[in-house]
N, C-alpha and C. Protein backbone atom coordinates (compact mmCIF):
# COMPACT_ATOMS: atom_id res chain seq x y z
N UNK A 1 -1.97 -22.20 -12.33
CA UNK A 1 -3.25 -21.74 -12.80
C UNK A 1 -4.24 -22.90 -12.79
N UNK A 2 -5.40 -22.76 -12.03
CA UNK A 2 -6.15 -23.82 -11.88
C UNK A 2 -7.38 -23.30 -13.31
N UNK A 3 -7.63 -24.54 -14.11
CA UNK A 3 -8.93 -24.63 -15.23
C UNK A 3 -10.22 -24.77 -14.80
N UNK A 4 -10.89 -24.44 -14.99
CA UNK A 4 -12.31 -24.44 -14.89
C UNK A 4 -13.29 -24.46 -15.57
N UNK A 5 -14.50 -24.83 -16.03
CA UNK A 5 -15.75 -25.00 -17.07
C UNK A 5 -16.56 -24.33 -16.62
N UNK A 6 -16.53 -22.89 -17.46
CA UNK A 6 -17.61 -22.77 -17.46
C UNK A 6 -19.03 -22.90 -18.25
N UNK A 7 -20.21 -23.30 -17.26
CA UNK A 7 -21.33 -24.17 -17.71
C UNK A 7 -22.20 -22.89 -18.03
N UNK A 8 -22.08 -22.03 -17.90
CA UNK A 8 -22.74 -21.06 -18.36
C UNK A 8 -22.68 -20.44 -19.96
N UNK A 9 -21.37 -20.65 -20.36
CA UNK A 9 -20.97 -20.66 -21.85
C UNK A 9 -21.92 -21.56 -22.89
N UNK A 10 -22.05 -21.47 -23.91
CA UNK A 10 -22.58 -22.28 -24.63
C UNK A 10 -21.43 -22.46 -25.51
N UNK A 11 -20.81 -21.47 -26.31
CA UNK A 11 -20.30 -22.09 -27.47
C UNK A 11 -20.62 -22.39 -28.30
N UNK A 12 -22.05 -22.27 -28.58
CA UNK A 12 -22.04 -22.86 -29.76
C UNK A 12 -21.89 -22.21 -30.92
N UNK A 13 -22.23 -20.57 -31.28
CA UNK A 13 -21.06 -19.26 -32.05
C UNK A 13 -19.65 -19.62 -32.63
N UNK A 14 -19.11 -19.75 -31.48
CA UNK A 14 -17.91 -20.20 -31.77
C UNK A 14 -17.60 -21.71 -32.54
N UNK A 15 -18.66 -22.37 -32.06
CA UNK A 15 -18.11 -23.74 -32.45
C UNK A 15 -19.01 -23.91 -34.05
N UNK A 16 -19.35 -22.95 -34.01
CA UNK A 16 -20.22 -22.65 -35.54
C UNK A 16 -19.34 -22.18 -36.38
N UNK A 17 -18.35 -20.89 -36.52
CA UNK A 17 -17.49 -20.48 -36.76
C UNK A 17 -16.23 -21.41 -37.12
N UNK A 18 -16.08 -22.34 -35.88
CA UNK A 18 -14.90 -23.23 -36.49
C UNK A 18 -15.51 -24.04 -37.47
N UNK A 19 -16.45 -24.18 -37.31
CA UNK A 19 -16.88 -25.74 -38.33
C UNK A 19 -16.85 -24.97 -39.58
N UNK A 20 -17.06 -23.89 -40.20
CA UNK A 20 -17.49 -23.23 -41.14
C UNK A 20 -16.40 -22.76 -41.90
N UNK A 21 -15.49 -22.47 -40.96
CA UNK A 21 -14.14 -22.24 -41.28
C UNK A 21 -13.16 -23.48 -41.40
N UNK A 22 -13.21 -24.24 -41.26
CA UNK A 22 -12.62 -25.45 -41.39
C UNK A 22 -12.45 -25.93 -42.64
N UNK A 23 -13.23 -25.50 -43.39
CA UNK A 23 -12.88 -26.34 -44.66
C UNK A 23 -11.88 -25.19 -45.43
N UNK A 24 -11.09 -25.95 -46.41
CA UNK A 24 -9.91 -25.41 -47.11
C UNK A 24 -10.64 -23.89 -47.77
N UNK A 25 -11.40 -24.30 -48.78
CA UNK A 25 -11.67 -23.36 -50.02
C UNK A 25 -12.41 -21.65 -48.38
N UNK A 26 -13.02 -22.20 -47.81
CA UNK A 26 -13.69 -21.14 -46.86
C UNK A 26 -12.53 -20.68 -46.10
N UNK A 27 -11.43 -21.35 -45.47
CA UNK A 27 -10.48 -20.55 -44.96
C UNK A 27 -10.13 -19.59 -45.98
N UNK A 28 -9.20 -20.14 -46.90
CA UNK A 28 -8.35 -19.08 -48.59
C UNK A 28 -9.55 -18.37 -48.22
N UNK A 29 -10.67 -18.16 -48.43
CA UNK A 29 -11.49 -16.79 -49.10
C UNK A 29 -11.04 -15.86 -47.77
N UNK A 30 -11.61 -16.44 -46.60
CA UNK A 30 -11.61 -15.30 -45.34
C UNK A 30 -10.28 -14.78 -45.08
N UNK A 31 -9.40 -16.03 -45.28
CA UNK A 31 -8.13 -15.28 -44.82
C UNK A 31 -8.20 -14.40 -46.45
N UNK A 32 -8.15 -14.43 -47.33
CA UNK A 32 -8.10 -13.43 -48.17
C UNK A 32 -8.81 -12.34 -48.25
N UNK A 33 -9.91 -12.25 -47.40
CA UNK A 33 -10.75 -10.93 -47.53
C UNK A 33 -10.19 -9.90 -46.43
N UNK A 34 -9.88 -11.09 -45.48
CA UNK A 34 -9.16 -9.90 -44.62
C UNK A 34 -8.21 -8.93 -45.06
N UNK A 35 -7.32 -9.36 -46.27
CA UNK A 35 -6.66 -8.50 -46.65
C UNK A 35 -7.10 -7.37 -47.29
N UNK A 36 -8.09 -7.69 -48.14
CA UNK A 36 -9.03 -6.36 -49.04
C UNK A 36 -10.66 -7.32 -49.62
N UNK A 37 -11.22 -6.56 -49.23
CA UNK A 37 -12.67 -6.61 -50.27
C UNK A 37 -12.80 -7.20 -51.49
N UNK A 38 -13.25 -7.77 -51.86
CA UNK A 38 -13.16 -8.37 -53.23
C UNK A 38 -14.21 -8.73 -53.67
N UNK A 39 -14.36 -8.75 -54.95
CA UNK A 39 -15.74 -9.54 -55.82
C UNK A 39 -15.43 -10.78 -56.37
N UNK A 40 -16.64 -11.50 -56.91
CA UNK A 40 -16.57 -12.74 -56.50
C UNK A 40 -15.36 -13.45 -57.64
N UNK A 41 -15.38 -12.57 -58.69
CA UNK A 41 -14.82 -12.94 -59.87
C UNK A 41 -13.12 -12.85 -59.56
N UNK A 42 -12.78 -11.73 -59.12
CA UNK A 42 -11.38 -11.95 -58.60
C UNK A 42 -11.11 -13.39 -57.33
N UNK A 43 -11.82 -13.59 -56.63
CA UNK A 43 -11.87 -14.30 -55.81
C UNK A 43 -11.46 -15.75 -56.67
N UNK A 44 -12.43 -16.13 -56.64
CA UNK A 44 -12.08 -16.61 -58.15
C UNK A 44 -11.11 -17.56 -59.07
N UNK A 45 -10.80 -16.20 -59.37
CA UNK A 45 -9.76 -15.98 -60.25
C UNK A 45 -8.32 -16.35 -59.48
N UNK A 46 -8.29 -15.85 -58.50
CA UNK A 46 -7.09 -15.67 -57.64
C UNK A 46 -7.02 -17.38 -57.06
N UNK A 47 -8.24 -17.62 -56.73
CA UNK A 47 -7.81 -19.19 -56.44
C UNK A 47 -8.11 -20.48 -57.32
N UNK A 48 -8.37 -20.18 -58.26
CA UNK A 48 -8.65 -20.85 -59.90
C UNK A 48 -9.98 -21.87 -59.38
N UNK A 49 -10.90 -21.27 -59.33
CA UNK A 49 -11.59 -22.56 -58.98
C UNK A 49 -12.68 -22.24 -59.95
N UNK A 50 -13.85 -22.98 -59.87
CA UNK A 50 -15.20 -22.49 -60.76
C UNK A 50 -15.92 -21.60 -59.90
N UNK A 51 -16.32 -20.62 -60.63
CA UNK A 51 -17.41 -19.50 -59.93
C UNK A 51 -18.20 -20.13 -59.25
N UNK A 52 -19.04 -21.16 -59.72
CA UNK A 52 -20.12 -21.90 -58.83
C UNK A 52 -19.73 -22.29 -57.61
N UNK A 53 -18.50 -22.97 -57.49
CA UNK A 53 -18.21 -23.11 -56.53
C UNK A 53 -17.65 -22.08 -54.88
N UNK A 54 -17.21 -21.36 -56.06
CA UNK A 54 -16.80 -19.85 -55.26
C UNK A 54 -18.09 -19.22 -54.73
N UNK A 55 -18.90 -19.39 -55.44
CA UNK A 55 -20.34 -18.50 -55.07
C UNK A 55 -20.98 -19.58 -53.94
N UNK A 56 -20.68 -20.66 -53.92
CA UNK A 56 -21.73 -21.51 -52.95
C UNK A 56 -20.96 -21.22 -51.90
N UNK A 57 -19.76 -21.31 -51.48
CA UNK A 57 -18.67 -20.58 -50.64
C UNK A 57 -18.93 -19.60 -49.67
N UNK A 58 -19.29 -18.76 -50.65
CA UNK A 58 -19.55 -17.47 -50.23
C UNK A 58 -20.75 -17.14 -49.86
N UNK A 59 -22.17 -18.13 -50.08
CA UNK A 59 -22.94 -17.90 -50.09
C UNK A 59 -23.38 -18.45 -48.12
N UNK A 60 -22.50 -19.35 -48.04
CA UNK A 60 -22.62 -19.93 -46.77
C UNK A 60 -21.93 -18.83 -45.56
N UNK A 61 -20.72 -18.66 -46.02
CA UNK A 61 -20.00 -17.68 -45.67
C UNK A 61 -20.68 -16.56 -44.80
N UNK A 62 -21.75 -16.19 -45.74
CA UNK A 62 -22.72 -14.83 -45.78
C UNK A 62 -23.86 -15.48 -44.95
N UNK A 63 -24.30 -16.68 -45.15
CA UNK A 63 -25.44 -17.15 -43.87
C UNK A 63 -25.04 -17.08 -42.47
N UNK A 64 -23.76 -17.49 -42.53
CA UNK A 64 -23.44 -17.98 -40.89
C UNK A 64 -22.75 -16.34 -40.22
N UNK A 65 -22.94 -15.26 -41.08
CA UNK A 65 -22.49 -13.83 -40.36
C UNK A 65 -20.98 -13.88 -40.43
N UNK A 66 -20.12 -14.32 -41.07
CA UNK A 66 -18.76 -14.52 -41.42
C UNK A 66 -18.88 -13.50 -42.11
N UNK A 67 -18.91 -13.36 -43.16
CA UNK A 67 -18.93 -12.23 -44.54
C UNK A 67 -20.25 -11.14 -44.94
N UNK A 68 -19.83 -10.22 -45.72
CA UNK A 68 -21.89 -9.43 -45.92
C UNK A 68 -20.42 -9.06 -47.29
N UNK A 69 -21.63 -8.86 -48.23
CA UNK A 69 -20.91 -8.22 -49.68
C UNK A 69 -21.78 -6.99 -49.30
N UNK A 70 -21.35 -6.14 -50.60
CA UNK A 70 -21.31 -4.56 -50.54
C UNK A 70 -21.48 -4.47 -52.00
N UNK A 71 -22.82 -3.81 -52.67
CA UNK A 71 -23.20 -3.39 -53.85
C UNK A 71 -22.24 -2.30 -54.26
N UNK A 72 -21.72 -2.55 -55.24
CA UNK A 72 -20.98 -0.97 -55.98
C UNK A 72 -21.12 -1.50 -57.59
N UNK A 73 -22.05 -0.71 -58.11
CA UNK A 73 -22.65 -0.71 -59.51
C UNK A 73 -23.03 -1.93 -59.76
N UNK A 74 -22.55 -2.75 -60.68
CA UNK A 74 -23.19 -4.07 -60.92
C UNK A 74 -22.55 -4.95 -60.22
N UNK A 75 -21.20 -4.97 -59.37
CA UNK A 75 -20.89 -5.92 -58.83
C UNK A 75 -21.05 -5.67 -56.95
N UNK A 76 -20.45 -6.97 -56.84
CA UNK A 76 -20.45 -7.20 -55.11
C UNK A 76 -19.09 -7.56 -54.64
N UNK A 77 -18.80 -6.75 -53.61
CA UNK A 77 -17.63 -6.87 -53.27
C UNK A 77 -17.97 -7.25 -51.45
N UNK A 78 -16.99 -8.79 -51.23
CA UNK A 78 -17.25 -9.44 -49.85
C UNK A 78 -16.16 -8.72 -49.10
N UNK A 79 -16.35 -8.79 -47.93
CA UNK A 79 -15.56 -8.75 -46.58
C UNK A 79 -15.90 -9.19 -45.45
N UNK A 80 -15.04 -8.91 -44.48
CA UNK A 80 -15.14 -9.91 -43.18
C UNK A 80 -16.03 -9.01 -42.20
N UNK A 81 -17.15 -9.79 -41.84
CA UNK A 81 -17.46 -8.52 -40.63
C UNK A 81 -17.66 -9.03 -39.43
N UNK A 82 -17.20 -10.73 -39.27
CA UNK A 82 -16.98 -11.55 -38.37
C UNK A 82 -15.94 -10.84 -37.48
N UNK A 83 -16.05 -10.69 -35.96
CA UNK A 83 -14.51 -9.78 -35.35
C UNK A 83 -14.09 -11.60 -34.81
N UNK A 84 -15.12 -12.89 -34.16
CA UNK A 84 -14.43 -13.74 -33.89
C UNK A 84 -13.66 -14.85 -35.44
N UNK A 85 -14.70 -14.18 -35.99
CA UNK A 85 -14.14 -15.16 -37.62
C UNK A 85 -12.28 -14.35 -37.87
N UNK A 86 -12.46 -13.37 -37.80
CA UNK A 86 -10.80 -12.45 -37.98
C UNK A 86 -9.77 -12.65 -37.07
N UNK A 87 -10.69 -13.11 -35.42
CA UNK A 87 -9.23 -13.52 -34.61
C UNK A 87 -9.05 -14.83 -34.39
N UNK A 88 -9.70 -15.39 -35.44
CA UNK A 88 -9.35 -16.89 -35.25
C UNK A 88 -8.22 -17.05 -36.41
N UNK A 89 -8.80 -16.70 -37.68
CA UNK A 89 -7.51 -16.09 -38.67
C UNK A 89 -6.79 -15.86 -38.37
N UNK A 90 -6.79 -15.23 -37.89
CA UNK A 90 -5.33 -14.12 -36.95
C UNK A 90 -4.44 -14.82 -36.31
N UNK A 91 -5.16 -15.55 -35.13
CA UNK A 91 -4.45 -16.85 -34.28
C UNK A 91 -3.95 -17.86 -35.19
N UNK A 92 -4.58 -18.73 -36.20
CA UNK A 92 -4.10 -19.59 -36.80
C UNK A 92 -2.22 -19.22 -37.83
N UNK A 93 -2.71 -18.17 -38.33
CA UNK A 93 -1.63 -18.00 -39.04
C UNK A 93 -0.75 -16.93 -38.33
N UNK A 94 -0.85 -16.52 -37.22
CA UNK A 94 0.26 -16.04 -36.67
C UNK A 94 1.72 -16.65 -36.06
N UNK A 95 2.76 -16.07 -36.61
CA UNK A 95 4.03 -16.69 -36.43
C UNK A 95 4.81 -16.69 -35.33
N UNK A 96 5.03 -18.35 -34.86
CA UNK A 96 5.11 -18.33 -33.62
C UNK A 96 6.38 -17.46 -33.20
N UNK A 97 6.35 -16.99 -32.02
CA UNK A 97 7.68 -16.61 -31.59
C UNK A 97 8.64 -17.05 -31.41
N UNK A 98 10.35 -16.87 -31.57
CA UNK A 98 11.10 -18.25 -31.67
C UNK A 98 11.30 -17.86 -30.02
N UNK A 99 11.81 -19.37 -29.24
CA UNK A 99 12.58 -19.60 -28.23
C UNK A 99 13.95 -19.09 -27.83
């Protein structure tokens, strides 16, 4: 199989995505939303950290098109609506096949 560059790609989506995802506390949330929806307080809760911090998280999360929350009564519940943010998840923690 011969490699090739292509110069027509930019990348830079993608290479936005990794950088964003790269850090610890922003992986745990995404890989956790993928599993179910959540508000910010379980979020949270589930990874013991301070809300503030969880909320600045999430707040970036939600700039770069990774995440959108969802109003239901007084709270907000996040999820993934990234499809390359989910198969990068996907790829990272998928178990390799044995030999």
């Amino acid at each position: 199989m011969q490699n090739t560059f292509d110069k027509t790609q930019s990348y830079e989506r993608e290479a936005e995505i990794l950088k964003v995802l790269g850090h610890p506390i922003r992986l745990k949330i995404v890989a956790g939303l993928l599993s179910e929806a959540c508000n910010v307080k379980k979020i949270w809760e589930c990874l013991g950290l301070p809300q503030a911090t969880v909320s600045q998280h999430l707040a970036l999360l939600k700039n770069k098109g990774i995440i959108e929350g969802r109003r239901s009564g007084v709270e907000v519940y996040y999820s993934v609506i990234s499809e390359q943010a989910r198969l990068t998840i996907e790829a990272l923690f998928k178990s390799p096949t044995p030999k």
